[in-house]
N, C-alpha and C. Protein backbone atom coordinates (compact mmCIF):
# COMPACT_ATOMS: atom_id res chain seq x y z
N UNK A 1 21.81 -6.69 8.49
CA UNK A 1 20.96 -5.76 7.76
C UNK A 1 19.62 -6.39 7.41
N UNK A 2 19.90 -7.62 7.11
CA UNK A 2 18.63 -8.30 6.62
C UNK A 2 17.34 -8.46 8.04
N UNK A 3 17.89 -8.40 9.40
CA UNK A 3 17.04 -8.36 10.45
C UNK A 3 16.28 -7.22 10.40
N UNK A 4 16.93 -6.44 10.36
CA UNK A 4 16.56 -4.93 10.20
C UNK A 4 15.31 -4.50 8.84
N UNK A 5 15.54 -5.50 7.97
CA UNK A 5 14.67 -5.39 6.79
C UNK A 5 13.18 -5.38 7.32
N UNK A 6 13.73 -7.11 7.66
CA UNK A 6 12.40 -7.60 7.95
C UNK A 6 11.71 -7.47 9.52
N UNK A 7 12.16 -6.95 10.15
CA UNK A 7 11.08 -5.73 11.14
C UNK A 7 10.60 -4.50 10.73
N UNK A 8 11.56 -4.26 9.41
CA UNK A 8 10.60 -3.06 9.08
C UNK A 8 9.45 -3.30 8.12
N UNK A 9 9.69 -4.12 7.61
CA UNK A 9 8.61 -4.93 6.54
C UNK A 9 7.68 -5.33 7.62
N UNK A 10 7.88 -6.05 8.81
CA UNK A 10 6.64 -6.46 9.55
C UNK A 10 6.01 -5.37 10.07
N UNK A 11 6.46 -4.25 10.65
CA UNK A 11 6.22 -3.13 11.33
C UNK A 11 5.14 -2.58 10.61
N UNK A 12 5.51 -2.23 8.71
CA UNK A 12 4.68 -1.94 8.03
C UNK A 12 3.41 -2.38 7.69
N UNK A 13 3.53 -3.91 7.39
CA UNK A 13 2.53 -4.71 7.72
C UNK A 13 1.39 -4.23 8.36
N UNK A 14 1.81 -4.25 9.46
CA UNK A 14 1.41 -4.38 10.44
C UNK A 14 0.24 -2.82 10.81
N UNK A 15 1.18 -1.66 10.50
CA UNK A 15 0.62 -0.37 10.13
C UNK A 15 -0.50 -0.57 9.46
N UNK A 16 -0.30 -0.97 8.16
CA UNK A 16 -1.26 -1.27 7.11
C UNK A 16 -2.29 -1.87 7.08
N UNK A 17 -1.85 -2.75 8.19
CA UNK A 17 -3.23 -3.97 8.84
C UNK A 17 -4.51 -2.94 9.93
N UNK A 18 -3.62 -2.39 10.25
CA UNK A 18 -4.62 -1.26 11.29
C UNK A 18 -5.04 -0.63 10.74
N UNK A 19 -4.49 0.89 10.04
CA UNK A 19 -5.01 1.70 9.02
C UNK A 19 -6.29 0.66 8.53
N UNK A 20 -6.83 -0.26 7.64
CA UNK A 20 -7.92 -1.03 6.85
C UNK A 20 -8.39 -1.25 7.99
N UNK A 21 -8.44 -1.69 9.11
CA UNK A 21 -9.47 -2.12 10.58
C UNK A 21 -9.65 -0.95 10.65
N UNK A 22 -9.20 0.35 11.05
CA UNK A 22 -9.78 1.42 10.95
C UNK A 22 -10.67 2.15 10.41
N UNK A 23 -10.29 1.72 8.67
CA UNK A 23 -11.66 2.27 7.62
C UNK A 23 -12.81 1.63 7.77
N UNK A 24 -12.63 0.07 8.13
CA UNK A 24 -13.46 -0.45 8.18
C UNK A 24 -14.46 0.06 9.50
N UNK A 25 -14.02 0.32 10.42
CA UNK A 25 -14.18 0.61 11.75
C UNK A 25 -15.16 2.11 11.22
N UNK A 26 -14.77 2.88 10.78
CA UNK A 26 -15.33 4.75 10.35
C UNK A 26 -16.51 4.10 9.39
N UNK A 27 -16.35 3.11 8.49
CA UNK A 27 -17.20 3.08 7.77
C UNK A 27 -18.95 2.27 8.46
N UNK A 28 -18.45 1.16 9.40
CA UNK A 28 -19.26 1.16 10.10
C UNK A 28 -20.41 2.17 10.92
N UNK A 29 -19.01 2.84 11.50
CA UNK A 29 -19.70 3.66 12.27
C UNK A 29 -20.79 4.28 11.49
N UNK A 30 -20.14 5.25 10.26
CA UNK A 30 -21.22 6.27 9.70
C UNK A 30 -22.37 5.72 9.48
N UNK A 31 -22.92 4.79 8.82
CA UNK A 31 -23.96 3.69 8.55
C UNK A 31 -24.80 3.61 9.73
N UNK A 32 -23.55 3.02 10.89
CA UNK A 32 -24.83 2.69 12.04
C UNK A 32 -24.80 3.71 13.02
N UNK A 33 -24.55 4.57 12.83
CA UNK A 33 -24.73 5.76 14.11
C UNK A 33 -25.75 6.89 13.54
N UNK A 34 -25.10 7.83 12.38
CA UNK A 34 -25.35 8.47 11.73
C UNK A 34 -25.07 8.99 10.26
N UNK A 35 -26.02 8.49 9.14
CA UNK A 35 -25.89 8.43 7.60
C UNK A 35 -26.06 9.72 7.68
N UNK A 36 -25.86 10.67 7.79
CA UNK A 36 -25.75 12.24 7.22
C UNK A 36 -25.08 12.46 6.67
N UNK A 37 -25.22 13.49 5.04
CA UNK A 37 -24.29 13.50 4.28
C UNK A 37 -22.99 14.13 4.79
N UNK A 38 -22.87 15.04 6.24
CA UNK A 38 -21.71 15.75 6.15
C UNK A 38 -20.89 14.43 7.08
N UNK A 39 -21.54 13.73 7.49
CA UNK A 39 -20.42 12.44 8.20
C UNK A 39 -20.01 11.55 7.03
N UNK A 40 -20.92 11.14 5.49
CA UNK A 40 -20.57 10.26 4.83
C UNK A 40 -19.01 11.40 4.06
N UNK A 41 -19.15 12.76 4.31
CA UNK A 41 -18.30 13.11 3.57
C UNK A 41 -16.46 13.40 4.02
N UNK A 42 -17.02 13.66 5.75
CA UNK A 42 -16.16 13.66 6.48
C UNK A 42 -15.36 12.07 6.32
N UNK A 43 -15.90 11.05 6.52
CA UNK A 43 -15.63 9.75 6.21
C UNK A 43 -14.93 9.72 4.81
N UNK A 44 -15.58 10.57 4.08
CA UNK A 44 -14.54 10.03 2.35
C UNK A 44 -13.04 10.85 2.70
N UNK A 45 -13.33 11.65 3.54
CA UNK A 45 -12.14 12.27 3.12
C UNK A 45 -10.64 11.44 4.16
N UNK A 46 -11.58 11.27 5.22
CA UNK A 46 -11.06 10.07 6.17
C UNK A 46 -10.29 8.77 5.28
N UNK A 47 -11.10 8.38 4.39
CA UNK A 47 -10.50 7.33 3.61
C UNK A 47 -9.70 7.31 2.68
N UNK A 48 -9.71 8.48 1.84
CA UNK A 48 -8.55 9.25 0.95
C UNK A 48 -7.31 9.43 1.94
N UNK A 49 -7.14 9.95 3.02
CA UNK A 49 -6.19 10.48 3.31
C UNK A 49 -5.56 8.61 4.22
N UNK A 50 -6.10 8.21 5.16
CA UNK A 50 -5.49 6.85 5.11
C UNK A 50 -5.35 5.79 3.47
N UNK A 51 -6.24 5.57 2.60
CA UNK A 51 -5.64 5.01 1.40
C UNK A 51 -4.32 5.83 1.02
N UNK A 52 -3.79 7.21 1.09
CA UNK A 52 -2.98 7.73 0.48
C UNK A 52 -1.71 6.76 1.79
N UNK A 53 -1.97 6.84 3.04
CA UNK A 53 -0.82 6.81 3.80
C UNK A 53 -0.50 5.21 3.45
N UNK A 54 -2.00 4.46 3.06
CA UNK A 54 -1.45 3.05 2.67
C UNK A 54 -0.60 2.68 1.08
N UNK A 55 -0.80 3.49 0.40
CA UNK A 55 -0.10 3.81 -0.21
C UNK A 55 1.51 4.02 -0.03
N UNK A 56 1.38 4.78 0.45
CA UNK A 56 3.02 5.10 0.79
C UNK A 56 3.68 4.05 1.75
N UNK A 57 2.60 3.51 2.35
CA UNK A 57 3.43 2.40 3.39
C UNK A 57 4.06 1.21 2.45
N UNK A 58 2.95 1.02 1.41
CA UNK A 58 3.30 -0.20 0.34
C UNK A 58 4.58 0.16 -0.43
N UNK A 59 4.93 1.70 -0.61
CA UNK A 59 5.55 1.84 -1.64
C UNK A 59 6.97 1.82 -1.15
N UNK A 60 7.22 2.48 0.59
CA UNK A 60 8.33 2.18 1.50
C UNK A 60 8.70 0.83 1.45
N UNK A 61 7.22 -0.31 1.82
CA UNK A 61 7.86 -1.08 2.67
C UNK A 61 8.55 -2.25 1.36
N UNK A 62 7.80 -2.14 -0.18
CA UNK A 62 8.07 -3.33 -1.37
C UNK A 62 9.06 -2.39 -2.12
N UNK A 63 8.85 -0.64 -2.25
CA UNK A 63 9.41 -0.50 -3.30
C UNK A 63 8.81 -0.35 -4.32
N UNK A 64 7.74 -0.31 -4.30
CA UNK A 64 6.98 -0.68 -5.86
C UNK A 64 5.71 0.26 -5.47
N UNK A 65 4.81 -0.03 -6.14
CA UNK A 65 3.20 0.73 -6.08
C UNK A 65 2.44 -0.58 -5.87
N UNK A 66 1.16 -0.61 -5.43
CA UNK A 66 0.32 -1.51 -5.05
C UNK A 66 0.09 -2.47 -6.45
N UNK A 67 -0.13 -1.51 -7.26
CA UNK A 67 -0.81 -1.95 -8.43
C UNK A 67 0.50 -2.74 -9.59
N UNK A 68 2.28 -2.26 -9.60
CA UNK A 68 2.72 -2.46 -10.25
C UNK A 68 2.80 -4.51 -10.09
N UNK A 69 3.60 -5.10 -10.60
CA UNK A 69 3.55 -6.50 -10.90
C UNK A 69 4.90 -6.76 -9.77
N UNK A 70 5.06 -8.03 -9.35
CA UNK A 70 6.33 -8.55 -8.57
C UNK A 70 7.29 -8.33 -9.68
N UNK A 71 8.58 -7.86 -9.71
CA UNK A 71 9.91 -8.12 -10.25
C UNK A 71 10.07 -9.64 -10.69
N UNK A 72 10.13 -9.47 -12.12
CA UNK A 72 10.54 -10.91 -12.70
C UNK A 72 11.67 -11.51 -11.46
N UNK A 73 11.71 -12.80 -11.97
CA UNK A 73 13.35 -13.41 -11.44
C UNK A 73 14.41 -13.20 -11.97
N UNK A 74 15.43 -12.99 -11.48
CA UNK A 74 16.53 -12.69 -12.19
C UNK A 74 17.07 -13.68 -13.20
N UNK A 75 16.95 -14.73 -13.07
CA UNK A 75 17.08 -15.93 -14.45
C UNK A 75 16.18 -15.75 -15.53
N UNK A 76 15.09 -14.88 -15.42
CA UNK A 76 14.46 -14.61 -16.20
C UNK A 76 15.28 -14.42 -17.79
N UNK A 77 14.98 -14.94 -18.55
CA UNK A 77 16.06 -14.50 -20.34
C UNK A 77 15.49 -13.38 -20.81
N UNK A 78 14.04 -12.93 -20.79
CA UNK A 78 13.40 -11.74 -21.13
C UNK A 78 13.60 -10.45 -20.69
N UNK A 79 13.40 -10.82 -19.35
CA UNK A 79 14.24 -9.53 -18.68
C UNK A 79 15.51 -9.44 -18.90
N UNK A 80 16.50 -10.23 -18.58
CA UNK A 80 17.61 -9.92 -18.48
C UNK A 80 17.88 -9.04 -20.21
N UNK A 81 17.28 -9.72 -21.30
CA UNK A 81 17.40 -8.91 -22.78
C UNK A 81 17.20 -7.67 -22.39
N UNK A 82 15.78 -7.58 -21.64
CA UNK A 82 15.14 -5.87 -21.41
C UNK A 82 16.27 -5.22 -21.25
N UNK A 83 16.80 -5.47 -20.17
CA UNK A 83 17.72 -4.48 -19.56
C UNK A 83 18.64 -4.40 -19.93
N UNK A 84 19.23 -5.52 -20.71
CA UNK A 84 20.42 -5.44 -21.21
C UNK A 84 20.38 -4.22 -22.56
N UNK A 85 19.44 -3.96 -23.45
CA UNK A 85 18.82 -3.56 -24.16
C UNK A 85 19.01 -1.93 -23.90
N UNK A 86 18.04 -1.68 -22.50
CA UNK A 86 18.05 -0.73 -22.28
C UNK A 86 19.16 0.16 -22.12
N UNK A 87 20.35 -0.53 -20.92
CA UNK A 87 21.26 -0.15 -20.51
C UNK A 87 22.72 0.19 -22.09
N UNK A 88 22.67 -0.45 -23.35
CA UNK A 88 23.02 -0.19 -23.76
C UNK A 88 22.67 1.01 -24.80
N UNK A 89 21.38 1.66 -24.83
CA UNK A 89 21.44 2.98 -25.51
C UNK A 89 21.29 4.06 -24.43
């Protein structure tokens, strides 16, 4: 199972790595081809809708949101109170 994890974790990666060469790639372009507002806008919306899919790739591939913190360690004494805490009311 654990092989299986981690090809899908790389796979995602890997998604995620393209999607950002991509924005980067649209954002170029508009700049050096043509700055017109309906391409800078076509472009935002371009970037909303890949940030949203990178989003979701982060949230598949960790579990978490971009922004939340790594999961303490489980030896952690703080956490383990938290939850212990929690789980009893």
């Amino acid at each position: 199972m654990s092989v299986y994890r981690s090809y899908r974790q790389l796979l995602g990666r890997s998604i995620l790595l393209g999607l950002e060469l991509l924005v980067a790639a649209d954002i170029i372009r508009t700049v050096a081809v043509t700055p017109t507002f309906e391409s800078v806008g076509v472009l935002a919306i371009i970037v909303l809708i890949r940030t949203f899919l990178s989003f979701s790739l982060e949230l598949e591939i960790t579990g978490r949101w971009p922004w939340q913190k790594e999961p303490s360690p489980a030896g952690s004494g703080a956490s383990q109170r938290r939850e212990s805490a929690v789980s009893e009311t």
